[in-house]
Protein backbone atom coordinates (compact mmCIF):
# COMPACT_ATOMS: atom_id res chain seq x y z
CA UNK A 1 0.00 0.00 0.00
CA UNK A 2 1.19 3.32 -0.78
CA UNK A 3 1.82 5.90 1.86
CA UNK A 4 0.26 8.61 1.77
CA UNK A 5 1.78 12.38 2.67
CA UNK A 6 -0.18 14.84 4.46
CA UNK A 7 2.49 17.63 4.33
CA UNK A 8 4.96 17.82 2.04
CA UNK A 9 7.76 15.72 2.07
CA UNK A 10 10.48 16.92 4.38
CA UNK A 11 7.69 18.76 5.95
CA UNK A 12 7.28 18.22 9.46
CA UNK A 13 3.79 18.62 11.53
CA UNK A 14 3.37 22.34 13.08
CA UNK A 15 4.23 22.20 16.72
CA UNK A 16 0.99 22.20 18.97
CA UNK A 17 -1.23 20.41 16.29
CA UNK A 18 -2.98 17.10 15.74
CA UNK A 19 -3.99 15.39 12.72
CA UNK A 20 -7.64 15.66 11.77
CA UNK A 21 -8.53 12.99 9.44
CA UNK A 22 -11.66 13.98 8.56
CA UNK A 23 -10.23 17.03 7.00
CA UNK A 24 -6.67 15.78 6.48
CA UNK A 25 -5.04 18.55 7.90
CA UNK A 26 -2.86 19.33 11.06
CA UNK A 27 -5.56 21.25 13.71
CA UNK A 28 -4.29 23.51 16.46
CA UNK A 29 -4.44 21.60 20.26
CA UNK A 30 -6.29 23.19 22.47
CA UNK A 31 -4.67 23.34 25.99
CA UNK A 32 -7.19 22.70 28.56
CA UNK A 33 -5.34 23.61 31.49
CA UNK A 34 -3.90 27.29 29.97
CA UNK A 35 -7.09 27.79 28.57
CA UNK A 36 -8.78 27.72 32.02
CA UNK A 37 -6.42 29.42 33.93
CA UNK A 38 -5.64 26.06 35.83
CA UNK A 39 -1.88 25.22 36.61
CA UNK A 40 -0.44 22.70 34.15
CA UNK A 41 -0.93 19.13 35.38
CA UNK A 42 -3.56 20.34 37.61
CA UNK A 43 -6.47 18.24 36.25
CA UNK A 44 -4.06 15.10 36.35
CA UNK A 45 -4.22 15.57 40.10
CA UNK A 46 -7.37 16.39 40.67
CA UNK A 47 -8.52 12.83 38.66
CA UNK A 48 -5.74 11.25 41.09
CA UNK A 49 -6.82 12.33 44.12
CA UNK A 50 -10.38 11.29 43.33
CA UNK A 51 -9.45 7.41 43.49
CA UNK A 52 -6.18 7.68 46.11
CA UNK A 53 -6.90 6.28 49.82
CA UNK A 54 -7.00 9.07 52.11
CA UNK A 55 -5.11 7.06 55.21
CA UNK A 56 -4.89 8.29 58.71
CA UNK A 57 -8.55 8.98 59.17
CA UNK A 58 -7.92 8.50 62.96
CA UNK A 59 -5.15 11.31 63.41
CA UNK A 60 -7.55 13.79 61.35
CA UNK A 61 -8.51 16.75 63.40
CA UNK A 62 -12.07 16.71 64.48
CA UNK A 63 -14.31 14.60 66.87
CA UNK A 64 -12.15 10.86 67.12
CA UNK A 65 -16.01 8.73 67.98
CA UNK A 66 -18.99 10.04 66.40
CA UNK A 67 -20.91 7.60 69.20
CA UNK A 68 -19.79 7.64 72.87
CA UNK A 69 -19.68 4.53 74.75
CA UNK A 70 -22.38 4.33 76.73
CA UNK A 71 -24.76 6.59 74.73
CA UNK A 72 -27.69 5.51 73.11
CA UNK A 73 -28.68 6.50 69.94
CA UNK A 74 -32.98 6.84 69.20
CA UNK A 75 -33.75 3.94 67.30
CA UNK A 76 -37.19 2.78 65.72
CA UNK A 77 -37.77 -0.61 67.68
CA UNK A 78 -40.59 0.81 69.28
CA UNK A 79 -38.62 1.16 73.15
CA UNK A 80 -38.52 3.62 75.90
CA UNK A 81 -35.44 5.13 76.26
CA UNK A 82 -34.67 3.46 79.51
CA UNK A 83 -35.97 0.49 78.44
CA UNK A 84 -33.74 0.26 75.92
CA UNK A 85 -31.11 1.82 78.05
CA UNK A 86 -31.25 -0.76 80.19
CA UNK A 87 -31.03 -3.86 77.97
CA UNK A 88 -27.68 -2.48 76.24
CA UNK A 89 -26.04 -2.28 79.94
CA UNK A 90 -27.11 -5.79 80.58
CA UNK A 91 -26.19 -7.01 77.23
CA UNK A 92 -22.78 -5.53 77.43
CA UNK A 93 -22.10 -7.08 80.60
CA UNK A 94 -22.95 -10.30 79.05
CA UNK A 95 -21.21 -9.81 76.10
CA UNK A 96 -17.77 -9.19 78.11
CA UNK A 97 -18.24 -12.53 79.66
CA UNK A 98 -19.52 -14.27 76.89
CA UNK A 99 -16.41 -13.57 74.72
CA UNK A 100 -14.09 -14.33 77.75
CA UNK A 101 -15.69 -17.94 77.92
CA UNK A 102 -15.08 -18.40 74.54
CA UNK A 103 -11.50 -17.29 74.48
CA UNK A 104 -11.23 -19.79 76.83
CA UNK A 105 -12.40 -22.32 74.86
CA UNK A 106 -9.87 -21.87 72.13
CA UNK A 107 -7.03 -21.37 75.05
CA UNK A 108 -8.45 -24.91 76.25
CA UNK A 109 -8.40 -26.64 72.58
CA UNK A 110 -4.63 -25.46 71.84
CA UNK A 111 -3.56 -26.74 74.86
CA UNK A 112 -5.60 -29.50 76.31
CA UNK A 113 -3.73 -33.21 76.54
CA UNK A 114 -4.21 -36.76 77.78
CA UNK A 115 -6.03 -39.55 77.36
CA UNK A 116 -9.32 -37.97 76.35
CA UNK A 117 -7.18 -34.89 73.75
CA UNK A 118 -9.12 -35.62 70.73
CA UNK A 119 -12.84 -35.60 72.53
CA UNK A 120 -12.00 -32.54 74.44
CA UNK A 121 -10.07 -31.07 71.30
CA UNK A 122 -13.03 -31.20 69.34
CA UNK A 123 -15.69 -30.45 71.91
CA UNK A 124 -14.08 -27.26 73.00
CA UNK A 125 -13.96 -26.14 69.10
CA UNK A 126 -16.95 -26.71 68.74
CA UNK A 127 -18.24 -25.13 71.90
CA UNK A 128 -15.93 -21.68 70.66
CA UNK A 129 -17.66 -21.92 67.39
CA UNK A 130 -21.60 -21.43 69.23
CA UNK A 131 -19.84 -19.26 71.79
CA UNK A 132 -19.14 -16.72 68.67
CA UNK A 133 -22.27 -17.14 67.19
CA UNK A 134 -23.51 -15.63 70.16
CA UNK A 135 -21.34 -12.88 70.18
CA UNK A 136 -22.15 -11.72 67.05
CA UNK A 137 -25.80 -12.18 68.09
CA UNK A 138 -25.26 -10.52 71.54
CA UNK A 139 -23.51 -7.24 69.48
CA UNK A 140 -25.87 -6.75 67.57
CA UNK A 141 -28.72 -6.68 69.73
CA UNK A 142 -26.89 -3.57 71.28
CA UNK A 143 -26.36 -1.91 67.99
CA UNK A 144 -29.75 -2.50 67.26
CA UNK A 145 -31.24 -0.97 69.86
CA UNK A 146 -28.72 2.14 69.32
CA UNK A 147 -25.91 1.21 71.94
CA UNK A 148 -22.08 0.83 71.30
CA UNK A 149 -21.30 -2.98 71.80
CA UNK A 150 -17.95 -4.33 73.80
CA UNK A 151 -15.58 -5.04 71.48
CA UNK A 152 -11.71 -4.47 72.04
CA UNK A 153 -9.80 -7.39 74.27
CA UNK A 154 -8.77 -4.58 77.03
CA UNK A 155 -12.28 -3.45 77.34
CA UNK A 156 -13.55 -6.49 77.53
CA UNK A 157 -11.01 -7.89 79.96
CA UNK A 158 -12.25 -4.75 82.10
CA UNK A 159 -15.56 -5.68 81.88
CA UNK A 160 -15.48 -9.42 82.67
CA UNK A 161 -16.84 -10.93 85.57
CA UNK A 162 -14.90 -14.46 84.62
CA UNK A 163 -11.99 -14.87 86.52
CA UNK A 164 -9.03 -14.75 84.40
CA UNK A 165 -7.33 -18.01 83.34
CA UNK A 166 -3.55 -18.51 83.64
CA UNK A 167 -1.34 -17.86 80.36
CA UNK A 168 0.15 -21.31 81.13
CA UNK A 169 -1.86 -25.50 80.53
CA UNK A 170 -3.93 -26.58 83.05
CA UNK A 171 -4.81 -30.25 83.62
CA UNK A 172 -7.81 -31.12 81.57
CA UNK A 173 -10.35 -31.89 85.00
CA UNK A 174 -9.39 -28.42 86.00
CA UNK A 175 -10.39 -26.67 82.43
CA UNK A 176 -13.42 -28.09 82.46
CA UNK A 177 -14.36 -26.84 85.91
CA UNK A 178 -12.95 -23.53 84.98
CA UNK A 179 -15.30 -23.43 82.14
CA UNK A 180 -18.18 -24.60 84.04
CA UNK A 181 -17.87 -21.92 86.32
CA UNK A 182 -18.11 -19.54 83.46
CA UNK A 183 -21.11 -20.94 81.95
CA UNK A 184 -22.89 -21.08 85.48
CA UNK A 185 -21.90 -17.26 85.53
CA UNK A 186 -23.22 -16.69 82.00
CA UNK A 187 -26.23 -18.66 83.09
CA UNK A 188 -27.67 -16.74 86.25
CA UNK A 189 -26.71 -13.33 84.48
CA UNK A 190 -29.01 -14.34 81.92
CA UNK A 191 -32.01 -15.52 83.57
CA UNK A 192 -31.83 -12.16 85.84
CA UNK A 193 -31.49 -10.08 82.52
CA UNK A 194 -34.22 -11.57 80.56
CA UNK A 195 -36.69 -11.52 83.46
CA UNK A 196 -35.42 -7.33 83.61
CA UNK A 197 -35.93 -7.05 79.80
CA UNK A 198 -39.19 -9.06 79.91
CA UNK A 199 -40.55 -6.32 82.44
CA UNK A 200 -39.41 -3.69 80.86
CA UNK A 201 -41.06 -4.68 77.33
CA UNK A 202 -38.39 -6.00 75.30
CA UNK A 203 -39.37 -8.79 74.05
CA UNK A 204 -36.38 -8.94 71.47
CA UNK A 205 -33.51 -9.10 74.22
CA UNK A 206 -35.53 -11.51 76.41
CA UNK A 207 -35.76 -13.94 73.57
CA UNK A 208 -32.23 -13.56 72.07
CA UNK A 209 -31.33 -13.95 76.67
CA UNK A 210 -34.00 -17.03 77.01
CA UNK A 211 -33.74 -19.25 73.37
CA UNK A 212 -30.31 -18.88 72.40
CA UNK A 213 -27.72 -17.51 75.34
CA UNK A 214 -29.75 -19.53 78.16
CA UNK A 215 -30.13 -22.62 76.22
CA UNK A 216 -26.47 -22.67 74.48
CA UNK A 217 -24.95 -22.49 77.93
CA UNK A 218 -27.09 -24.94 79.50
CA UNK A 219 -26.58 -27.29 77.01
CA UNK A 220 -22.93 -26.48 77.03
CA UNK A 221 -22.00 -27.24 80.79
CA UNK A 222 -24.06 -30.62 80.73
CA UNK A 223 -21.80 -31.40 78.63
CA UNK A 224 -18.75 -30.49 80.33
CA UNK A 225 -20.10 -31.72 83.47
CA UNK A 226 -20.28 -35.41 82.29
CA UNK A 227 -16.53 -35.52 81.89
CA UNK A 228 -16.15 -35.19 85.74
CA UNK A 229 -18.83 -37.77 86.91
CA UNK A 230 -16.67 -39.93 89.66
CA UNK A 231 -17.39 -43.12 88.31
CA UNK A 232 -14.92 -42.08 85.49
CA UNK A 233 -12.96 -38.90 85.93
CA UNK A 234 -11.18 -37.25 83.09
């Protein structure tokens, strides 16, 4: 195919233009930043700066928490204030402890040994696994009804009413009681709670208390209890 010349040969294209090729012929380029009295380069950074991460939120100046801990936010679940008030405080409180027990659990499952490692390994994973269902359940109960949930180890390790397990192994007869102790704690919180919810009119909390925290404990420590019956001791 022959090539064809736009400009004479030798020729070259006038500085600042672009080829048309509708007309054939070299057009003038307009510059969009001179022609808007922008800085050269400055739309290049404006485009960049719409899709770049703006890190360091937390150091920006301005209010750090746009909720306080401890306040409660107007929410529409139908609740008195002090109804609902009340239920986050209680919830909280359970919340700390639940998470606690089911640290423990996992503490328990790394470290347990003896004769009965792979039962307990496996029940105590699978106890941590309903432990963080309720949790998760637990949290957002409080967020639902406008409260900031628990939810930084050092709070909750403030918080806690479970005694605090060693860092180092325990025999597996005393984990178990350990953990029973924790559930029986979990246990008479939550009875006390969902009767105070229940009173108060919500319903919600005294269910979420009653069906699943109540009930996944109780199972849970019958359980655990078995493994210490005298007649054949861990």
């Amino acid at each position: 195919m022959d090539r064809i010349d736009v400009f004479p040969a030798g020729a070259a294209t006038p500085a600042g233009a672009a080829f048309d090729l509708q007309t054939e012929r070299a057009q003038p380029m307009k510059n969009l930043d001179s022609s808007s009295g922008a800085k050269p380069g400055a739309g290049i950074a404006a485009e960049q700066s719409a899709v770049e991460p703006s890190l360091h939120q937390q150091n920006a100046r301005g209010p750090r928490e746009t909720q306080q801990y401890g306040d409660i936010v107007p929410m529409p679940h139908g609740l008195k204030d002090d109804a609902a008030k009340s239920s986050v405080e209680s919830l909280n409180q359970i919340l700390a402890d639940t998470v606690t027990l089911r640290d423990m659990y996992k503490k328990h499952h790394w470290q347990v040994v003896g004769p009965t490692f792979n039962q307990l390994h496996l029940l105590y994973d699978k106890h941590y696994e309903e432990q963080s269902e309720l949790v998760d359940a637990i949290a957002e109960r409080i967020q639902l009804l406008g409260g900031i949930s628990l939810a930084m180890a050092a709070d909750i390790a403030e918080e806690t009413n479970v005694p605090r397990a060693p860092r180092g192994r325990e025999p597996a007869a005393a984990q178990l009681s350990r953990l029973i102790d924790a559930h029986t704690l979990i246990i008479k919180e939550a009875r006390a709670e969902a009767e105070k919810a229940s009173d108060g009119g919500d319903s919600g909390t005294d269910d979420l208390l009653v069906s699943q925290v109540l009930r996944t404990n109780e199972l849970q420590v019958w359980f655990l209890s078995e493994h210490l019956v005298a007649a054949n001791p861990v």
